[in-house]
N, C-alpha and C. Protein backbone atom coordinates (compact mmCIF):
# COMPACT_ATOMS: atom_id res chain seq x y z
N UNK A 1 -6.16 153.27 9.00
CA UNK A 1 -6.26 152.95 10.40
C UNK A 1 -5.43 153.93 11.19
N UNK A 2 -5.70 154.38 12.57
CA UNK A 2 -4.97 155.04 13.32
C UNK A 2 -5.11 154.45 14.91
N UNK A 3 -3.93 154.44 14.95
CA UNK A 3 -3.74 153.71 16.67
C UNK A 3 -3.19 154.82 17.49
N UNK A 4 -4.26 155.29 18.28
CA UNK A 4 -3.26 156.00 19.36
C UNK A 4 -3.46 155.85 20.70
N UNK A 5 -2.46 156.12 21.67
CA UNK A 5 -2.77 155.21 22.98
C UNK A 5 -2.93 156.87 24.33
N UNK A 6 -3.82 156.45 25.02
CA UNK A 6 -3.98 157.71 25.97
C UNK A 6 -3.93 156.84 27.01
N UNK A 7 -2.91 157.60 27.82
CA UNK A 7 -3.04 156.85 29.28
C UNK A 7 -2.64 155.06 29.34
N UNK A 8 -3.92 154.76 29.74
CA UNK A 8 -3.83 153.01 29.45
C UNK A 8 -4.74 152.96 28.88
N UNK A 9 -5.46 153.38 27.97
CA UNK A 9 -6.33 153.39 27.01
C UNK A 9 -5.70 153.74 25.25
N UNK A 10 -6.22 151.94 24.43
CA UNK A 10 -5.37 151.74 22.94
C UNK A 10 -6.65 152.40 22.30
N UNK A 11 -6.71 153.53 21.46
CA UNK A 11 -8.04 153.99 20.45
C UNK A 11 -7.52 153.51 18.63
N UNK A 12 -8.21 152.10 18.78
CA UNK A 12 -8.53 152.29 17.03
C UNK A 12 -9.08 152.78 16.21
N UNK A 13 -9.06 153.38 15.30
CA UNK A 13 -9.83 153.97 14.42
C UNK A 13 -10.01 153.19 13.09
N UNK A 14 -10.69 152.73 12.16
CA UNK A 14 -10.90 152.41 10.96
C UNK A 14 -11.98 152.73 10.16
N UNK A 15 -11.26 153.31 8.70
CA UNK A 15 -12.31 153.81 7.95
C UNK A 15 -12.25 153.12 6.58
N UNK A 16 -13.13 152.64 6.23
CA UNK A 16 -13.54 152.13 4.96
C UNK A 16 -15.41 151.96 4.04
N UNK A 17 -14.75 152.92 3.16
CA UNK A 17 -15.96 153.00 2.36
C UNK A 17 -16.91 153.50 2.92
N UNK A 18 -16.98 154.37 3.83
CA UNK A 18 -17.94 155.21 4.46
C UNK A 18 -18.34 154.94 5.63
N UNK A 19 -17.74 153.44 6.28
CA UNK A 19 -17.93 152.96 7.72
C UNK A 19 -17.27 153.21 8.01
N UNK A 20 -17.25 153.77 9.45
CA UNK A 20 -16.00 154.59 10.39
C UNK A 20 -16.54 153.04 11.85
N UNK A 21 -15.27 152.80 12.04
CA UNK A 21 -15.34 151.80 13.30
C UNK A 21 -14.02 152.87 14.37
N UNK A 22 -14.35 152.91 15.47
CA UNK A 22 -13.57 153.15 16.82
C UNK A 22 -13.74 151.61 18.20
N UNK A 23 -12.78 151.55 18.19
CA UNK A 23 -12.55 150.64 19.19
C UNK A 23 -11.71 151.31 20.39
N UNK A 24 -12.14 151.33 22.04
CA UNK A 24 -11.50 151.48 22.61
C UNK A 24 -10.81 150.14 23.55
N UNK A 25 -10.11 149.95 23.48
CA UNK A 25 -9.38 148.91 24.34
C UNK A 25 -8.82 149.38 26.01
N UNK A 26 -9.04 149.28 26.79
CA UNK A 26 -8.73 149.64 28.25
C UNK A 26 -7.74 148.85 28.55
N UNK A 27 -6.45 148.75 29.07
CA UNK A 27 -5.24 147.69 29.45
C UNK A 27 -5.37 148.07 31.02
N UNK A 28 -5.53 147.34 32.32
CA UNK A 28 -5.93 147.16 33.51
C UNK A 28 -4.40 147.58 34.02
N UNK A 29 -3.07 146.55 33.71
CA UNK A 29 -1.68 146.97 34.48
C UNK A 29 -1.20 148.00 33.29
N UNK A 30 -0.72 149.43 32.63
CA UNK A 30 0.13 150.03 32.28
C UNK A 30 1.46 149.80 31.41
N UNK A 31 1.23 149.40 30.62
CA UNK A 31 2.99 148.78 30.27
C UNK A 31 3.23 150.11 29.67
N UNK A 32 4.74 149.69 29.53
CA UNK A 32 5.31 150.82 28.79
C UNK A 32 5.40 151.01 27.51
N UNK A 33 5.33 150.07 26.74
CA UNK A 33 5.40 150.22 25.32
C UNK A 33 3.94 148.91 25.10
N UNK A 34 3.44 148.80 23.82
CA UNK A 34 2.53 148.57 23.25
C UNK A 34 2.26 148.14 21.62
N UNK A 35 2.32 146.94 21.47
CA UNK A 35 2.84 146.32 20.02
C UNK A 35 1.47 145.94 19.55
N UNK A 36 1.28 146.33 17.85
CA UNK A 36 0.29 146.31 17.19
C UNK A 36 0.25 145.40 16.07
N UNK A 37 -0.02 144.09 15.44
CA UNK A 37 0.55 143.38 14.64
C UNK A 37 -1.09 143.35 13.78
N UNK A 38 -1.06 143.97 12.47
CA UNK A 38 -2.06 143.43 11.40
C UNK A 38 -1.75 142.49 10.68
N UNK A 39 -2.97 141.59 10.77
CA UNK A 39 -2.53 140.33 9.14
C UNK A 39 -4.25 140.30 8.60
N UNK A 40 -3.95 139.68 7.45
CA UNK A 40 -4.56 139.76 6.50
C UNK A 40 -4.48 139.01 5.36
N UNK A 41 -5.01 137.75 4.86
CA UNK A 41 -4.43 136.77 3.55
C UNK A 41 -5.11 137.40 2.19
N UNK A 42 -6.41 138.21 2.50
CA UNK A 42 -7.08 138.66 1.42
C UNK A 42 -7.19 139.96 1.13
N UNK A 43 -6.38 141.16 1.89
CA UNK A 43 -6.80 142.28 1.96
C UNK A 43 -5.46 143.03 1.93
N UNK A 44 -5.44 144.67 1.78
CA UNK A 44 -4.37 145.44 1.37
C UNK A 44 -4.76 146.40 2.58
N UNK A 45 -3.80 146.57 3.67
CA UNK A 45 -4.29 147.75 4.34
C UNK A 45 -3.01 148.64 4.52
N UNK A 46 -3.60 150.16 3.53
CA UNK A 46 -2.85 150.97 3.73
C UNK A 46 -3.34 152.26 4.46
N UNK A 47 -2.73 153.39 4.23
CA UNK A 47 -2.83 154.58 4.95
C UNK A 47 -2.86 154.44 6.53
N UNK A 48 -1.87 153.84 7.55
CA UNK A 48 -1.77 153.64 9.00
C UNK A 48 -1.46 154.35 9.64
N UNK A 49 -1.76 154.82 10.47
CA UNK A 49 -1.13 156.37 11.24
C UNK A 49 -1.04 155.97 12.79
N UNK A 50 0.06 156.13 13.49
CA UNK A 50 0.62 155.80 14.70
C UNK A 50 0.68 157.56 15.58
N UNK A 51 0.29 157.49 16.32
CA UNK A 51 0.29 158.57 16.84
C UNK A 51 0.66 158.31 18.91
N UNK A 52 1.60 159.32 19.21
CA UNK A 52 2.40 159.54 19.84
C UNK A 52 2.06 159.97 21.71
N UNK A 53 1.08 159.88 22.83
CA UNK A 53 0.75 160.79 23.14
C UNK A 53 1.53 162.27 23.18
């Protein structure tokens, strides 16, 4: 997975097994910082990449 944030715009990325998913999320007020919480009871998610603008 890779989360990176442009502007006020959050871009997910996820790749598994040959499906590529992008999600863009739009945030309307700006905050300054931006918290990302995964869960999961059945699943292992590794390789996460946080990126900086």
């Amino acid at each position: 997975m890779t989360f990176k944030r442009e502007e006020n715009r959050i871009i997910t990325i996820t790749e598994n097994q040959g499906l590529s998913l992008k999600v863009i999320t739009t945030i309307e007020d700006k905050p300054k910082e931006v918290y990302v919480a995964l869960t999961g009871d059945q699943c292992a998610i590794t390789g996460i990449r946080v990126s900086n603008p």
